[in-house]
Protein backbone atom coordinates (compact mmCIF):
# COMPACT_ATOMS: atom_id res chain seq x y z
CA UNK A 1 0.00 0.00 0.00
CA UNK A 2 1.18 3.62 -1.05
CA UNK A 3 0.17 6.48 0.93
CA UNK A 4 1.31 10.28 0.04
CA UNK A 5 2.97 12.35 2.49
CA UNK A 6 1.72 16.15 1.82
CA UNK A 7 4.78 18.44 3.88
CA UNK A 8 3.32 22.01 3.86
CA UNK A 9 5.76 24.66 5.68
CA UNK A 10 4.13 25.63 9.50
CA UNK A 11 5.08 28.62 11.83
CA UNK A 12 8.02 28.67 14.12
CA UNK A 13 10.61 26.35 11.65
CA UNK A 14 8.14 23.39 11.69
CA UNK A 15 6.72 21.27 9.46
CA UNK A 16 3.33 20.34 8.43
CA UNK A 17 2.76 16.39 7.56
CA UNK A 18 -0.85 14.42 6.19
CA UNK A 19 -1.66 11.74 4.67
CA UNK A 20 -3.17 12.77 1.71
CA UNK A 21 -5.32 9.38 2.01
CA UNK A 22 -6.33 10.07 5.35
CA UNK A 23 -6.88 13.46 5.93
CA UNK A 24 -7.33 12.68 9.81
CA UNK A 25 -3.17 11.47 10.23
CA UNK A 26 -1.26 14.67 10.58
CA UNK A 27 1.59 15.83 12.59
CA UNK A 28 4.30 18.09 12.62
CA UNK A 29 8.38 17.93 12.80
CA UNK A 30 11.24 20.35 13.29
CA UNK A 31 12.87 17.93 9.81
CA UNK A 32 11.79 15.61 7.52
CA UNK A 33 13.13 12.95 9.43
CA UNK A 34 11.17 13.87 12.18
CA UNK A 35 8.09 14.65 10.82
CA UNK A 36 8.45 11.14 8.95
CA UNK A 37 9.37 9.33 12.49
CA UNK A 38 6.05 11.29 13.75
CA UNK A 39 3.81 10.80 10.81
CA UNK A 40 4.16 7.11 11.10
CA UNK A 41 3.60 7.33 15.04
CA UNK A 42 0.30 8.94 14.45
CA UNK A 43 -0.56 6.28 11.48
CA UNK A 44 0.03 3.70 13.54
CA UNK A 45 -2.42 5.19 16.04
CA UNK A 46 -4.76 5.76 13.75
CA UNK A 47 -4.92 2.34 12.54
CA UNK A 48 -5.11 0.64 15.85
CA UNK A 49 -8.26 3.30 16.67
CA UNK A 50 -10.16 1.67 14.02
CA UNK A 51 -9.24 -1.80 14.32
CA UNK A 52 -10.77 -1.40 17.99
CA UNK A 53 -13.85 0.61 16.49
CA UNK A 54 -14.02 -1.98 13.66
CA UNK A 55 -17.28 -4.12 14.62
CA UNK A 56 -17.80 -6.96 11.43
CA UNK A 57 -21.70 -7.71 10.14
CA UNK A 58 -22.24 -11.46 9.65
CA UNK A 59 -20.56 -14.28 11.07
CA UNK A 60 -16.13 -13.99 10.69
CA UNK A 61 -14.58 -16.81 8.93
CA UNK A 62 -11.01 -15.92 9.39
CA UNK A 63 -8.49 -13.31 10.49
CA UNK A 64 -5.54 -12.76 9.00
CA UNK A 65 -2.87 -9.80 9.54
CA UNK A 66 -1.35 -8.79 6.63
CA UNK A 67 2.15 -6.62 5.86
CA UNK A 68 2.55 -4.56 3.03
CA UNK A 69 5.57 -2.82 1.79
C-alpha cells in the first residue's frame, strides 16, 4: 500500500505532515526525518483506533494480519 505524504511549511521552523489518504493522520516535525518518524507514530495510532472501532456484520470466517511494503 502507497500512501502520500503532503509536507506544507508551519510557523516557528516546523513542518506540516498528512496523509493525503487520510486526511485525519497529521503531525508536525522540526525535519523531515522527524516529521516522517512522527507521521508514522500517528498512522500507527490511527490504525489501531479503528481496528478497535471496527465491529464486522455477519458471522467472521477468518483473520488474518497482513504486511505490506
Amino acid at each position: 500500500m502507497k500512501l502520500t505524504l503532503i509536507v506544507k511549511k508551519g510557523q516557528n521552523g516546523y513542518l506540516i505532515g498528512q496523509i493525503k489518504e487520510l486526511p485525519a493522520v497529521f503531525t508536525q516535525g522540526l525535519t523531515i526525518e522527524e516529521l516522517r518518524e512522527n507521521i508514522a507514530d500517528v498512522l500507527e495510532m490511527y490504525l489501531e483506533d479503528v481496528r478497535e472501532r471496527y465491529q464486522p456484520d455477519g458471522e467472521m470466517l477468518q483473520e488474518e494480519e497482513l504486511t505490506f511494503a
